[in-house]
Protein backbone atom coordinates (compact mmCIF):
# COMPACT_ATOMS: atom_id res chain seq x y z
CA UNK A 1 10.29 -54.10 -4.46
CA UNK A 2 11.52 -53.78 -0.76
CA UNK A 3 9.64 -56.12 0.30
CA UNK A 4 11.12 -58.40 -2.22
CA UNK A 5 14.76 -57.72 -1.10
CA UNK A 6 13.45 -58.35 2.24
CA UNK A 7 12.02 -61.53 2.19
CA UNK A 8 15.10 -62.41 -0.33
CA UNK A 9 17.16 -62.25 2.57
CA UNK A 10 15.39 -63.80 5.51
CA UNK A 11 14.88 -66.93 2.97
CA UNK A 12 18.54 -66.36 2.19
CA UNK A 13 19.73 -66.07 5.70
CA UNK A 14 17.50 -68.49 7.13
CA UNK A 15 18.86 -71.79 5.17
CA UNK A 16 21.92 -71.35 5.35
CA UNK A 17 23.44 -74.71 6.30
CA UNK A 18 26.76 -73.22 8.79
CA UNK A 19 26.66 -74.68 11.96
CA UNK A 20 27.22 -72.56 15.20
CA UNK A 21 29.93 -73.82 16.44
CA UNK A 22 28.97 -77.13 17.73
CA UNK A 23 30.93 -79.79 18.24
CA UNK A 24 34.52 -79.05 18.33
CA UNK A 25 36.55 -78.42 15.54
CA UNK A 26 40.38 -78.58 15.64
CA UNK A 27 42.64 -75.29 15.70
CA UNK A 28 44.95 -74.62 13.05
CA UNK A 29 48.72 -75.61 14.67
CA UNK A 30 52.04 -73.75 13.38
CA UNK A 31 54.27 -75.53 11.79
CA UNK A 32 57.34 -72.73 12.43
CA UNK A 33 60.09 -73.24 14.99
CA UNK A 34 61.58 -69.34 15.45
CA UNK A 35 64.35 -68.73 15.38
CA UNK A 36 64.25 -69.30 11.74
CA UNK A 37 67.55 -70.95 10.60
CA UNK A 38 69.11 -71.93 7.33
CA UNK A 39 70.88 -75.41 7.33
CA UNK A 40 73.90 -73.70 4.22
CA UNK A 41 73.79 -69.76 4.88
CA UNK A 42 76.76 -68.80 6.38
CA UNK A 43 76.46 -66.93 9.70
CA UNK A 44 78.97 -63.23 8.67
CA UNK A 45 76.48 -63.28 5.54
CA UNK A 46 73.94 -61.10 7.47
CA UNK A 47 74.20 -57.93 7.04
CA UNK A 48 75.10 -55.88 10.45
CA UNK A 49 73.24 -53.16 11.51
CA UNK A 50 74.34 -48.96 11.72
CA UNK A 51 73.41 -45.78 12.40
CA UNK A 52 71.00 -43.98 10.47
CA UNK A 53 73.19 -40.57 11.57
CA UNK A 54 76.24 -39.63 12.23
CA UNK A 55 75.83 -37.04 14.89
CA UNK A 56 74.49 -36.92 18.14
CA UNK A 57 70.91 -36.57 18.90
CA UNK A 58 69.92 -34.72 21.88
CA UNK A 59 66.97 -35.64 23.73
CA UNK A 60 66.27 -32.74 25.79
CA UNK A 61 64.60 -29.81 24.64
């Protein structure tokens, strides 16, 4: 039986038909331009950031 799932595999693995990376193949380009902008949002519709607290944190210990 294990020498069933072995030679399964070899015969498996040895036909497969992927090449190696010959030739060249072309590399995916992006199609994004950052920074990403809507053409209708209104710019004072983003919401502005503050504080998580409202005390100070010291940094020292």
């Amino acid at each position: 039986m294990v020498f069933a799932v072995v030679a399964l595999a070899v015969v498996g693995l040895g036909t497969s038909d992927i090449s190696a990376g010959e030739g060249s193949t072309p590399r995916p380009q992006t199609t994004v331009q950052y920074p990403i902008r809507w053409a209708h949002a209104p710019a004072a519709g983003a919401p502005q950031p503050c504080p998580a607290v409202s005390y100070p944190i010291r940094w020292e210990r």
